[in-house]
C-alpha atoms as a PDB file:
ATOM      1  CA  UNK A   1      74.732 -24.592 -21.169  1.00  0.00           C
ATOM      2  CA  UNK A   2      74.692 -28.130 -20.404  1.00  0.00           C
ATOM      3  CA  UNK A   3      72.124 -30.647 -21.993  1.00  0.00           C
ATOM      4  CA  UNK A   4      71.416 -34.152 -21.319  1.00  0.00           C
ATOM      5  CA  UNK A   5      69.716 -37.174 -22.330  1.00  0.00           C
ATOM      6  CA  UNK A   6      67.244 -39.069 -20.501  1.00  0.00           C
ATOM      7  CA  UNK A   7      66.556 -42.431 -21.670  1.00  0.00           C
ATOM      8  CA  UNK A   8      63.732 -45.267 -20.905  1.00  0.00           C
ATOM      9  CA  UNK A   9      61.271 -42.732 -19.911  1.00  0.00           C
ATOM     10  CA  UNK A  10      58.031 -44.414 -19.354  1.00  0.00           C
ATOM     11  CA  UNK A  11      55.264 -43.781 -22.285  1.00  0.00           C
ATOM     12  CA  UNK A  12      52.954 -42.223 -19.687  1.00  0.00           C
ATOM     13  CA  UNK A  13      55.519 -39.936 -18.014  1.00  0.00           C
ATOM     14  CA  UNK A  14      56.115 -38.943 -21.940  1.00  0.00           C
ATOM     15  CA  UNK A  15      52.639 -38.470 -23.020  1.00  0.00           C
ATOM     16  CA  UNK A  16      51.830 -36.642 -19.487  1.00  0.00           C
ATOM     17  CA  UNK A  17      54.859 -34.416 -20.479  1.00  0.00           C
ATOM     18  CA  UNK A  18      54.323 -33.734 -24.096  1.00  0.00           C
ATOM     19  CA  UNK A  19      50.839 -32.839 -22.992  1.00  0.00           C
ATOM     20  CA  UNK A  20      51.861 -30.110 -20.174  1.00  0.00           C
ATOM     21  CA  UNK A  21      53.993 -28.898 -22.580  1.00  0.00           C
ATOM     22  CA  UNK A  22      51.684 -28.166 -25.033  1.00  0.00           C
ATOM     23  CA  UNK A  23      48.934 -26.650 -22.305  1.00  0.00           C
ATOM     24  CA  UNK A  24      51.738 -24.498 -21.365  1.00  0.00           C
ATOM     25  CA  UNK A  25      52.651 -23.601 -25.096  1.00  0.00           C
ATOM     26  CA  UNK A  26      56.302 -25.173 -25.026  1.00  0.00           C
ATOM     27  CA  UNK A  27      58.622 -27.749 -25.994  1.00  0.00           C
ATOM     28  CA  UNK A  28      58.854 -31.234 -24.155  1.00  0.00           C
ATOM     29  CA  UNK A  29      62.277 -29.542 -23.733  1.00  0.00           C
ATOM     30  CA  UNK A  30      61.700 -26.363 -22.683  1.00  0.00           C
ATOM     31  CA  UNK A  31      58.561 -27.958 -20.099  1.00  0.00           C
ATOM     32  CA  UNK A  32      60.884 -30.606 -18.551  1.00  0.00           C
ATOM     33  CA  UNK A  33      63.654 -27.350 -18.277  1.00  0.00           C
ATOM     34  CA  UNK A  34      60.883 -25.652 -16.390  1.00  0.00           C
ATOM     35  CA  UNK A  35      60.037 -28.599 -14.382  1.00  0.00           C
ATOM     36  CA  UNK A  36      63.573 -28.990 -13.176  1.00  0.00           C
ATOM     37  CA  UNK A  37      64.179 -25.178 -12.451  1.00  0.00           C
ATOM     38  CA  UNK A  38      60.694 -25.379 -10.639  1.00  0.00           C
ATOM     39  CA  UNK A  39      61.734 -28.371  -8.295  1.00  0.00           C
ATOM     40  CA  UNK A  40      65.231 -27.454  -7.589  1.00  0.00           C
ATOM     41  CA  UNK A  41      64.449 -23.859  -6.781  1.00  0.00           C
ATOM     42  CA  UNK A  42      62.901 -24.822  -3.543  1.00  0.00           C
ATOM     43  CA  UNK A  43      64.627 -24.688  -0.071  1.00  0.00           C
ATOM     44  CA  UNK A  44      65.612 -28.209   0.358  1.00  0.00           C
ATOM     45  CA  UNK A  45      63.704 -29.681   3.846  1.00  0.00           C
ATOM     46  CA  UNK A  46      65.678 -30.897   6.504  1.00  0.00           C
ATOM     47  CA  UNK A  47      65.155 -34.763   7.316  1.00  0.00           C
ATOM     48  CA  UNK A  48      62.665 -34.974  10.348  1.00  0.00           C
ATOM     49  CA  UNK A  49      62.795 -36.754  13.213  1.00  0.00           C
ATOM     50  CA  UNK A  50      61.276 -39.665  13.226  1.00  0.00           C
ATOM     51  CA  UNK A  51      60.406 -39.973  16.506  1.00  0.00           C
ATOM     52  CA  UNK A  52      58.815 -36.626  16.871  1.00  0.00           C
ATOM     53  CA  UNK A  53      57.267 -36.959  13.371  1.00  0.00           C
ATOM     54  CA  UNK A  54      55.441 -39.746  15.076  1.00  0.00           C
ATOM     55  CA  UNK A  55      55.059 -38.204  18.247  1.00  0.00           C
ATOM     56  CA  UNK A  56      53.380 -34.833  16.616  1.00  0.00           C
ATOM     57  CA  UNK A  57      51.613 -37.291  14.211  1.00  0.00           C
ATOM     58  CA  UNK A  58      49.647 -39.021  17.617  1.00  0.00           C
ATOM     59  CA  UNK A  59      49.872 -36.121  19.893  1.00  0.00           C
ATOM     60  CA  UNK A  60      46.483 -35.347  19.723  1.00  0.00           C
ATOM     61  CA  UNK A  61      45.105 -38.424  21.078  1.00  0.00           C
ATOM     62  CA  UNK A  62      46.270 -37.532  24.222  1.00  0.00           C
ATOM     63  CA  UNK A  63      49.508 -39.878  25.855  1.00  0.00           C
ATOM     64  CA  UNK A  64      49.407 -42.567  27.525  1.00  0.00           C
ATOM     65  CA  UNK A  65      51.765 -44.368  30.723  1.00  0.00           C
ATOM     66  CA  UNK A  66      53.968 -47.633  30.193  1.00  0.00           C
ATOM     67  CA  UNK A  67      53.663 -49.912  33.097  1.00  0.00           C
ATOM     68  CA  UNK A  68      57.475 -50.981  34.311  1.00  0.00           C
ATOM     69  CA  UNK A  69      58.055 -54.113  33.554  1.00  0.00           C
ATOM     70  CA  UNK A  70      59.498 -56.211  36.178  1.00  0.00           C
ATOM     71  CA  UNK A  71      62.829 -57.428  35.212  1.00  0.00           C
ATOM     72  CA  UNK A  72      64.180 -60.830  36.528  1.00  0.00           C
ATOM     73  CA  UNK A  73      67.691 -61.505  36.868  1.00  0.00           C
ATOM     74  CA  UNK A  74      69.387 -62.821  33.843  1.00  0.00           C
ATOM     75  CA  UNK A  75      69.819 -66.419  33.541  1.00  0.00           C
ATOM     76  CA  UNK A  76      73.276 -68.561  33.353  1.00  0.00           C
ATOM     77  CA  UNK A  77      73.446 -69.922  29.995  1.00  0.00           C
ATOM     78  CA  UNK A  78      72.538 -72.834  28.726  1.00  0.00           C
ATOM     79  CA  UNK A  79      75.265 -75.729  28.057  1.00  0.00           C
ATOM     80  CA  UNK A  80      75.304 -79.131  26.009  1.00  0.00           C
ATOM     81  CA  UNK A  81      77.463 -81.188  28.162  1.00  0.00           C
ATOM     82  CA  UNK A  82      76.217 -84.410  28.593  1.00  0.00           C
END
């Protein structure tokens, strides 16, 4: 079994630890073991889409219609000659 060492843990992540630990009736060790099992036991998500995140996020205000916007042709570039 592997172990490892985690160092500069904040003093409230420790405290908040030590005290789960104890509610729970275990070791910071064995508490931060059960944490880890606990978090990488889950199904890991898929990334969203952003732009349907947003778009399910707003959907219920009802949509909305862009105007076209009238394009111009482009203009030559401007020089420095004198």
């Amino acid at each position: 079994m592997a172990s490892i060492t985690i160092r500069t843990l904040d003093e409230s992540l420790e405290s908040r630890l030590r005290i789960q630990a104890a509610v729970h009736g275990r070791s910071m060790e064995d508490e931060a073991c059960a944490i880890l099992r606990s978090s990488l036991n889950q199904e890991p998500q898929e990334p969203e889409n952003l732009g349907m995140a947003i778009d399910a996020l707003f959907k219920s205000f009802g949509g909305f219609d862009l105007t076209d916007v009238p394009r111009e042709p482009m203009r030559e570039p401007s020089t420095f000659d004198d």
